[in-house]
N, C-alpha and C. Protein backbone atom coordinates (compact mmCIF):
# COMPACT_ATOMS: atom_id res chain seq x y z
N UNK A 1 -41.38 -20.49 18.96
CA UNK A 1 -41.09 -19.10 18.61
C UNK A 1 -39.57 -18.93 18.52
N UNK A 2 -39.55 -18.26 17.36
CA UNK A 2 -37.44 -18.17 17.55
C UNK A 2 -36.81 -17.06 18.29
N UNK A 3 -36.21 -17.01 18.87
CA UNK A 3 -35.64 -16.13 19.60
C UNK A 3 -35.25 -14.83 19.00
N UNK A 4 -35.40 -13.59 19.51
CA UNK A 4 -34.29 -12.25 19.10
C UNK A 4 -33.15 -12.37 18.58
N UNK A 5 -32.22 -13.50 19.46
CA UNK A 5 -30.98 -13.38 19.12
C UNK A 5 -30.57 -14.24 17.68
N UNK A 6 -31.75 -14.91 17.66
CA UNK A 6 -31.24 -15.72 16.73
C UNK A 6 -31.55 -15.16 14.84
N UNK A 7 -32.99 -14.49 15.49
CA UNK A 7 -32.96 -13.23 13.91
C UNK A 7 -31.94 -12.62 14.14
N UNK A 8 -31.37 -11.65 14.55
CA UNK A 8 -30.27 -10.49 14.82
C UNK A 8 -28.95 -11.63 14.53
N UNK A 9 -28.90 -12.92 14.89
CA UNK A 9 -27.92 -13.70 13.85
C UNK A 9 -27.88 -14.17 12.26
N UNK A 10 -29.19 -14.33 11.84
CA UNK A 10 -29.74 -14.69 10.74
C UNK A 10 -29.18 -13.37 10.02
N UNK A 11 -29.53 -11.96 10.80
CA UNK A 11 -29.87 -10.97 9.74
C UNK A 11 -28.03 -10.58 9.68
N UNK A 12 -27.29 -10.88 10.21
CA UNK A 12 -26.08 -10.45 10.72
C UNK A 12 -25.05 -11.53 9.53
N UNK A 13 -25.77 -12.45 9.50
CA UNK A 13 -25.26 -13.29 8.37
C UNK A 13 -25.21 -13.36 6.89
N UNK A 14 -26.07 -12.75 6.42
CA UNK A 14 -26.70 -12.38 5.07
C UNK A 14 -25.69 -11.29 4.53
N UNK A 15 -25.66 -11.24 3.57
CA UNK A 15 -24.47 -10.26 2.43
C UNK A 15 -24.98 -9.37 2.17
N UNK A 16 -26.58 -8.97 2.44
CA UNK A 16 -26.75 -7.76 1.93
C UNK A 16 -26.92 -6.74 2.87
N UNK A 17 -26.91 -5.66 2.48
CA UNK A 17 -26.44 -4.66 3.83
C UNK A 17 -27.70 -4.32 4.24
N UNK A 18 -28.31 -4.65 5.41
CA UNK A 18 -29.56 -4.22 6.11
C UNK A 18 -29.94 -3.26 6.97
N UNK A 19 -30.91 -2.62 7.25
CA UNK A 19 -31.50 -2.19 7.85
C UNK A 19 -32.71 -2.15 8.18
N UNK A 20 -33.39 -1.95 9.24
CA UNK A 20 -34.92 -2.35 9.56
C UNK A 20 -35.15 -0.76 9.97
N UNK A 21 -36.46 -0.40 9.94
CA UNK A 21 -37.17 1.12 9.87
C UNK A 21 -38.00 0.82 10.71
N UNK A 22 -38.67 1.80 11.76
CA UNK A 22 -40.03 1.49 11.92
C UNK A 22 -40.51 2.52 11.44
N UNK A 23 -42.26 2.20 11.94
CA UNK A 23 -43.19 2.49 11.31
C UNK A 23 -43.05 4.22 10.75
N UNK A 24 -42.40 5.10 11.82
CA UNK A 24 -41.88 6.39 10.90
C UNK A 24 -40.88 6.82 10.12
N UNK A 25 -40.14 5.39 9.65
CA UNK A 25 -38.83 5.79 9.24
C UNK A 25 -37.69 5.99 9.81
N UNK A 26 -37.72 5.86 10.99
CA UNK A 26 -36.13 5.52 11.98
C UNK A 26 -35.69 4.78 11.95
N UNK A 27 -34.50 4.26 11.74
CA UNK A 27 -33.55 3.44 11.74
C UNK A 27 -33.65 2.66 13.21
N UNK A 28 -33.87 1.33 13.08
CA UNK A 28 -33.89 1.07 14.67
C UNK A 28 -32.86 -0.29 14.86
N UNK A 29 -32.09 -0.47 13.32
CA UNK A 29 -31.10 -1.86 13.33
C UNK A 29 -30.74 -1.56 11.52
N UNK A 30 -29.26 -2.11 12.38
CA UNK A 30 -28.56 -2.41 11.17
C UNK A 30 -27.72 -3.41 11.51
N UNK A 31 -27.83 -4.39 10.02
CA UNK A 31 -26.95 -5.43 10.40
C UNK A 31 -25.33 -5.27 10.05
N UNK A 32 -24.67 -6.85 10.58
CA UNK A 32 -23.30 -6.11 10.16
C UNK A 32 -22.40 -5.86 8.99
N UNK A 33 -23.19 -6.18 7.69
CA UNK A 33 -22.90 -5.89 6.50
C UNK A 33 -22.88 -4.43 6.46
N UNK A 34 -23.64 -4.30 6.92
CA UNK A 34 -24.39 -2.40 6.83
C UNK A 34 -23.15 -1.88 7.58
N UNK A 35 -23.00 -2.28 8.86
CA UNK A 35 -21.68 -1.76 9.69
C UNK A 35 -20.55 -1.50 8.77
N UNK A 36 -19.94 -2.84 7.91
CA UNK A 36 -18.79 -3.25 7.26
C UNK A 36 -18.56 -2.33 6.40
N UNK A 37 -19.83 -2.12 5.39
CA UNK A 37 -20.06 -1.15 4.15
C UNK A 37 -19.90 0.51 4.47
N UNK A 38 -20.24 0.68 6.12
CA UNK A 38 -19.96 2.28 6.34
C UNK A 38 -18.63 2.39 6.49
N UNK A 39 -18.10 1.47 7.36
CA UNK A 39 -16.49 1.49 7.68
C UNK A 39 -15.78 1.63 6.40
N UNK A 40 -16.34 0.20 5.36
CA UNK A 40 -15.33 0.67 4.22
C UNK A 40 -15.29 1.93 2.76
N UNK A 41 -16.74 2.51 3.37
CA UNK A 41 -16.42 3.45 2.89
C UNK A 41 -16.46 5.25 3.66
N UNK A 42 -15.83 5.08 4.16
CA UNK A 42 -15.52 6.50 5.64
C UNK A 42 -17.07 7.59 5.99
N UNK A 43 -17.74 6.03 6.81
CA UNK A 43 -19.11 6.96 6.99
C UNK A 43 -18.28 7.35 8.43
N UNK A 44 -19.02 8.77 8.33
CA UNK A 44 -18.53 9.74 9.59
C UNK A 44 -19.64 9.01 10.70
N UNK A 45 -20.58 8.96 10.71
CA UNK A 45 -21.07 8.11 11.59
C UNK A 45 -20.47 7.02 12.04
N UNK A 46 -20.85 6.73 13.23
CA UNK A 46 -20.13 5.28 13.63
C UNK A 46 -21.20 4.24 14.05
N UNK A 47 -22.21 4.51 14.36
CA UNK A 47 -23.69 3.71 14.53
C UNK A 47 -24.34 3.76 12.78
N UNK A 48 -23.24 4.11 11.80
CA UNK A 48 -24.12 3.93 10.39
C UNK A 48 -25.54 4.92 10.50
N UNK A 49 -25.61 5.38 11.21
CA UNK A 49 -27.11 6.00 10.47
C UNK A 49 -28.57 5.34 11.52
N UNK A 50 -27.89 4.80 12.56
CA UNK A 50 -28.82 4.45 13.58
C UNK A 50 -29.48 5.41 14.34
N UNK A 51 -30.58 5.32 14.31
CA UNK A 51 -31.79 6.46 15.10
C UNK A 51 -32.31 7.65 14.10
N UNK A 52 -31.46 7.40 12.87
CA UNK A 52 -31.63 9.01 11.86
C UNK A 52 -32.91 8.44 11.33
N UNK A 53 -33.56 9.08 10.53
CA UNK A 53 -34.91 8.73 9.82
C UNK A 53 -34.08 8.55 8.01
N UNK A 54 -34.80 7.44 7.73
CA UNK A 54 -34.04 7.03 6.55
C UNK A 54 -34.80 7.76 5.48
N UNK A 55 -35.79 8.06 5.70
CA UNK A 55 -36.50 8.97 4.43
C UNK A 55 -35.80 10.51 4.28
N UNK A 56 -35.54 11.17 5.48
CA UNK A 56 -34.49 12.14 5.59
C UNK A 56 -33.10 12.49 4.74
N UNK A 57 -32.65 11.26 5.43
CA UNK A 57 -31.55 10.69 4.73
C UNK A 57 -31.49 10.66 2.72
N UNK A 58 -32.73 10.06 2.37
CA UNK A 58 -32.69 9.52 1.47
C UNK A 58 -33.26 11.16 0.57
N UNK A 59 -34.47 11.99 0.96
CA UNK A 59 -34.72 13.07 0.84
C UNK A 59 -33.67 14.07 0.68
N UNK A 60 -32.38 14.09 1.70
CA UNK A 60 -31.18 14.72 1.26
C UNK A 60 -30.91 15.15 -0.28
N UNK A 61 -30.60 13.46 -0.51
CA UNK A 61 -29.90 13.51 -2.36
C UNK A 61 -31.27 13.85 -3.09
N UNK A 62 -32.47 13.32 -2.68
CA UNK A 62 -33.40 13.93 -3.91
C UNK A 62 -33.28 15.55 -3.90
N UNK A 63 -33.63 16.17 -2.89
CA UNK A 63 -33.21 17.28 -3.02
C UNK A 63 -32.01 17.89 -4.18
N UNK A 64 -31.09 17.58 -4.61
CA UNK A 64 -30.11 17.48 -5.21
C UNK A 64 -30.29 17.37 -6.48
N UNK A 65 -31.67 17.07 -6.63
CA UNK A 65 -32.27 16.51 -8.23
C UNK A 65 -31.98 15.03 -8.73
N UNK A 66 -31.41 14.43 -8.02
CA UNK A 66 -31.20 12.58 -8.31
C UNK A 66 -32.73 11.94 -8.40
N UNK A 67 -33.02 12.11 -9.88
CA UNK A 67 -33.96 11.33 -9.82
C UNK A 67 -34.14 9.80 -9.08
N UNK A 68 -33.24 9.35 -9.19
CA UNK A 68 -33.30 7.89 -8.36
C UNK A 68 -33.73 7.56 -7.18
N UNK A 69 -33.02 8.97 -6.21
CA UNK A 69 -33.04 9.56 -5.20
C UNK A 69 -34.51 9.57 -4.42
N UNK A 70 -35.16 10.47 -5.46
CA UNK A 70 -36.69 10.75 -5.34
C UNK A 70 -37.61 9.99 -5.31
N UNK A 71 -37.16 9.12 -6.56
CA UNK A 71 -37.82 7.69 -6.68
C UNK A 71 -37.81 6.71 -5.63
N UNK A 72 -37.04 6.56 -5.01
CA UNK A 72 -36.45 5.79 -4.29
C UNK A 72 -37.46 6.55 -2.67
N UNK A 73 -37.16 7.66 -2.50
CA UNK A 73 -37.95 8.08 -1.63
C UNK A 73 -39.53 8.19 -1.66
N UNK A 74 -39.92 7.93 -2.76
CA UNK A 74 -41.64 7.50 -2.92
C UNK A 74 -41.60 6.40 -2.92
N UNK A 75 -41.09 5.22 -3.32
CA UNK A 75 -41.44 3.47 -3.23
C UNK A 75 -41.33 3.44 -1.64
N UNK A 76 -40.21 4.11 -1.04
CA UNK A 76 -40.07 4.00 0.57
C UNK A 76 -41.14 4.55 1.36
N UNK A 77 -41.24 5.50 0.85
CA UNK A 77 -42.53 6.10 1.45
C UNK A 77 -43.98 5.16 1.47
N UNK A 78 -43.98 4.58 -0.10
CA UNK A 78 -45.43 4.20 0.18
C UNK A 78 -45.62 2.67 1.10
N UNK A 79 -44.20 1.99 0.59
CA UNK A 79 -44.46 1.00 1.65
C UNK A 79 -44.45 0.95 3.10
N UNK A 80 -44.07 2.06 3.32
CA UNK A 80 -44.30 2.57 4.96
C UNK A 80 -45.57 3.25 5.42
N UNK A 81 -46.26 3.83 4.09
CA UNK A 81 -47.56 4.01 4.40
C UNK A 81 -48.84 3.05 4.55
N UNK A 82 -47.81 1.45 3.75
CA UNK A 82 -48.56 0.58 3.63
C UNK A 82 -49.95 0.36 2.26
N UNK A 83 -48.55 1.45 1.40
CA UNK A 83 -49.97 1.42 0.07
C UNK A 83 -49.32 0.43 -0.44
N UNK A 84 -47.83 0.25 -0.59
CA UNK A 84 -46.81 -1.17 -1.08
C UNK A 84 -46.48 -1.88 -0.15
N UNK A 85 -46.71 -2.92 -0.63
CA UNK A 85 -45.49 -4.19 0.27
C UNK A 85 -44.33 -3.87 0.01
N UNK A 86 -43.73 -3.84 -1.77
CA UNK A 86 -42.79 -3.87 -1.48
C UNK A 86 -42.27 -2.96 -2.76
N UNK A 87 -41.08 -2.22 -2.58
CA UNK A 87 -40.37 -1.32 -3.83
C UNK A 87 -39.40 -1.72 -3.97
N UNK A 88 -38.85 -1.81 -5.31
CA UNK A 88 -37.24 -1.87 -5.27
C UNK A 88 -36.65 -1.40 -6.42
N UNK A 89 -35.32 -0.94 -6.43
CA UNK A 89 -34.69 -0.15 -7.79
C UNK A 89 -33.52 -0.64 -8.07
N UNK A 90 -32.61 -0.79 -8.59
CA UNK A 90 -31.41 -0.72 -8.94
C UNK A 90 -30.63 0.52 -9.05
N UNK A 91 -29.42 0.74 -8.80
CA UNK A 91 -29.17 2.15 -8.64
C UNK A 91 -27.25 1.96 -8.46
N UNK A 92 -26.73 3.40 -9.09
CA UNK A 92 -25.10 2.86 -9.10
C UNK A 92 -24.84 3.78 -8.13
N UNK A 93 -23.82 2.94 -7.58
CA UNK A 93 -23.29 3.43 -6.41
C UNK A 93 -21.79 3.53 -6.49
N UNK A 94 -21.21 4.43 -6.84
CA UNK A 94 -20.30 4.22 -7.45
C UNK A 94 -18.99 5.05 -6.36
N UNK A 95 -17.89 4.24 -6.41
CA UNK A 95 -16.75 4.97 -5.26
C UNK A 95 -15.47 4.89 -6.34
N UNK A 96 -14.62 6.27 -5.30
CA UNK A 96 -13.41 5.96 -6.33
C UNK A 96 -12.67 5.27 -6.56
N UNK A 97 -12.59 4.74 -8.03
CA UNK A 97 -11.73 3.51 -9.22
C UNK A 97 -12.41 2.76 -8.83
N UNK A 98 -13.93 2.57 -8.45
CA UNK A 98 -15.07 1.35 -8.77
C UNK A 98 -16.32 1.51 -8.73
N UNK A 99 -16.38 0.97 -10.13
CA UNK A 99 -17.83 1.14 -10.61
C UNK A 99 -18.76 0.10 -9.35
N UNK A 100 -20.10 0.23 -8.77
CA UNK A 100 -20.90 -0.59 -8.21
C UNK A 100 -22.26 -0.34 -8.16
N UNK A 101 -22.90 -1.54 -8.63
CA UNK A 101 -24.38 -1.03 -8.54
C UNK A 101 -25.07 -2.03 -7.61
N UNK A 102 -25.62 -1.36 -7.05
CA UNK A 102 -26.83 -2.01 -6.01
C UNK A 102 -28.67 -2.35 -6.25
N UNK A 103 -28.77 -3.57 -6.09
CA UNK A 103 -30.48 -3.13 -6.24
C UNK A 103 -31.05 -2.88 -4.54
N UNK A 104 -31.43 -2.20 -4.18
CA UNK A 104 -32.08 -1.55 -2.98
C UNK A 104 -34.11 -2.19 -3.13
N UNK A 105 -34.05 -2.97 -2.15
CA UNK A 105 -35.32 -3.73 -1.53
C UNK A 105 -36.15 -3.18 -0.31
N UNK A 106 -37.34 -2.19 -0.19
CA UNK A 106 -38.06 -1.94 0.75
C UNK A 106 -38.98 -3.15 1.04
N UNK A 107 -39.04 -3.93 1.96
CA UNK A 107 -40.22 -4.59 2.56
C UNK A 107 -40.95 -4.53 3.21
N UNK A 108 -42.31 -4.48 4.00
CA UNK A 108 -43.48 -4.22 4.45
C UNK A 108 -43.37 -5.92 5.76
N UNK A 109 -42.62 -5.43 6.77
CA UNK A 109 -43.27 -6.84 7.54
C UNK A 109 -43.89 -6.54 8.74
N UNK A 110 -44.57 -7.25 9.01
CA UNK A 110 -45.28 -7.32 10.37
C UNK A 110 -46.51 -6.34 10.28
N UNK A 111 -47.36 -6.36 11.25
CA UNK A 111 -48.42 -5.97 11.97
C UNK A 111 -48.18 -3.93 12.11
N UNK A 112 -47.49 -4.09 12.59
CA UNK A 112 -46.51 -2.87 13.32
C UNK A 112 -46.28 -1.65 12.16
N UNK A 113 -45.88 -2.30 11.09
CA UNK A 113 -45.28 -1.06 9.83
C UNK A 113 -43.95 -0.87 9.87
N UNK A 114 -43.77 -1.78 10.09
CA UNK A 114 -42.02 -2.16 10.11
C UNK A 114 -41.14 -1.79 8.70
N UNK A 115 -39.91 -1.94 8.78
CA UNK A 115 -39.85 -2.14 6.91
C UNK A 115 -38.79 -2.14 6.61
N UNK A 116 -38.24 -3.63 6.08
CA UNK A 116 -37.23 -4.17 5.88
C UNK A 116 -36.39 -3.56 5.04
N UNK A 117 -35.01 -2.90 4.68
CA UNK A 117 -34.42 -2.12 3.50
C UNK A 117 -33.03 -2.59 3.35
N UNK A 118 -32.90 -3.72 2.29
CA UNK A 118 -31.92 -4.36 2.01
C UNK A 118 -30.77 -3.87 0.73
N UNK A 119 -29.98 -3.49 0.84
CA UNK A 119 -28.81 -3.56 -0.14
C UNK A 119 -27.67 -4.31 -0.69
N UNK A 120 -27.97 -5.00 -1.76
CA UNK A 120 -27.50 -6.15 -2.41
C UNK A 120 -26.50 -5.63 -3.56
N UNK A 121 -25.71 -5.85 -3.42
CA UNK A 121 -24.48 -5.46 -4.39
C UNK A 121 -24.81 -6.38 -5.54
N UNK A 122 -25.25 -6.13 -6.35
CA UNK A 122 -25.49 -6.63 -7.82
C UNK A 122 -24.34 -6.49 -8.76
N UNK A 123 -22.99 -5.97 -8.79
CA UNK A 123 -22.25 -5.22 -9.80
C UNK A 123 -21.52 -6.62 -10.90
N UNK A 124 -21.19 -7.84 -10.20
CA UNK A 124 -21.23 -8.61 -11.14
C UNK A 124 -22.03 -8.57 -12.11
N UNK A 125 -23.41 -8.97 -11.82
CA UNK A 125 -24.39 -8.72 -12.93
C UNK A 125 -24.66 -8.14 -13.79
N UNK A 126 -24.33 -6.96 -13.37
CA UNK A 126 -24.53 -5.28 -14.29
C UNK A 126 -23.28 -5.98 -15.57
N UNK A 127 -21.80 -5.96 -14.58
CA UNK A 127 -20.90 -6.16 -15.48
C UNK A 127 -21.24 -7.11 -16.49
N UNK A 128 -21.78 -8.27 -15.91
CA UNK A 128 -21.97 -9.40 -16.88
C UNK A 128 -22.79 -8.63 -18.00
N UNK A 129 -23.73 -8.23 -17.86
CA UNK A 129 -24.71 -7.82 -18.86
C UNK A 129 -24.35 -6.92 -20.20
N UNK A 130 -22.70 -6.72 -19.65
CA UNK A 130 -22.21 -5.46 -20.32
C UNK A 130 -21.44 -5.99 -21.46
N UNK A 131 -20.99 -7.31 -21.43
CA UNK A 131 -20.40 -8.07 -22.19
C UNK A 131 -20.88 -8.51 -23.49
């Protein structure tokens, strides 16, 4: 069996910015990409968004009319209801004087209703494609 510490190193290692949900949507880990990515861009939080409910969160901007937003909050939703394994979108994320787009990954693991939510900076790609 592998140890705690050694996922929470695995997941701490990886480039894309993580977070794990449980089964209602609380934030119960973030790795330290996720940390890096709030710092560098002035999240007022300092735990990133730890203990908040990420559907909340994400419900915010739909509210707002961001279709993406919305979208994004039904693929999350259903794989937490366990009608999906898994959703994912692409979506720009954009800060000032840089363009960036992300594809955003909900996963379905374990027994429990867990659910993996990865953010992968794709913006090379986008760019490439633009060429």
């Amino acid at each position: 069996m592998i140890s705690k510490d050694r996922i929470v190193a695995a997941f701490d290692g990886v480039a894309p910015h993580i977070a794990i949900l449980d089964a209602a949507g609380e934030i119960v880990y973030v790795n330290q990409a996720w940390l890096r990515f709030a710092v560098a861009n002035d999240c007022a939080d300092q735990k990133a968004y730890l203990g908040q409910n990420y559907l909340n969160i994400v419900r915010r901007s739909a509210s707002t009319g961001d279709k993406l937003a919305q979208e994004a909050l039904e693929g999350i939703a259903a794989v937490l209801s366990g009608a999906q394994q898994r959703f994912s979108q692409q979506y720009p994320c954009h800060a000032l004087g840089a363009e960036r787009w992300f594809v955003m990954t909900a996963t379905r693991v374990g027994e429990g209703g867990d659910v993996v939510i990865a953010h992968d900076d794709v913006t090379p790609f986008v760019r490439a494609e633009r060429v």
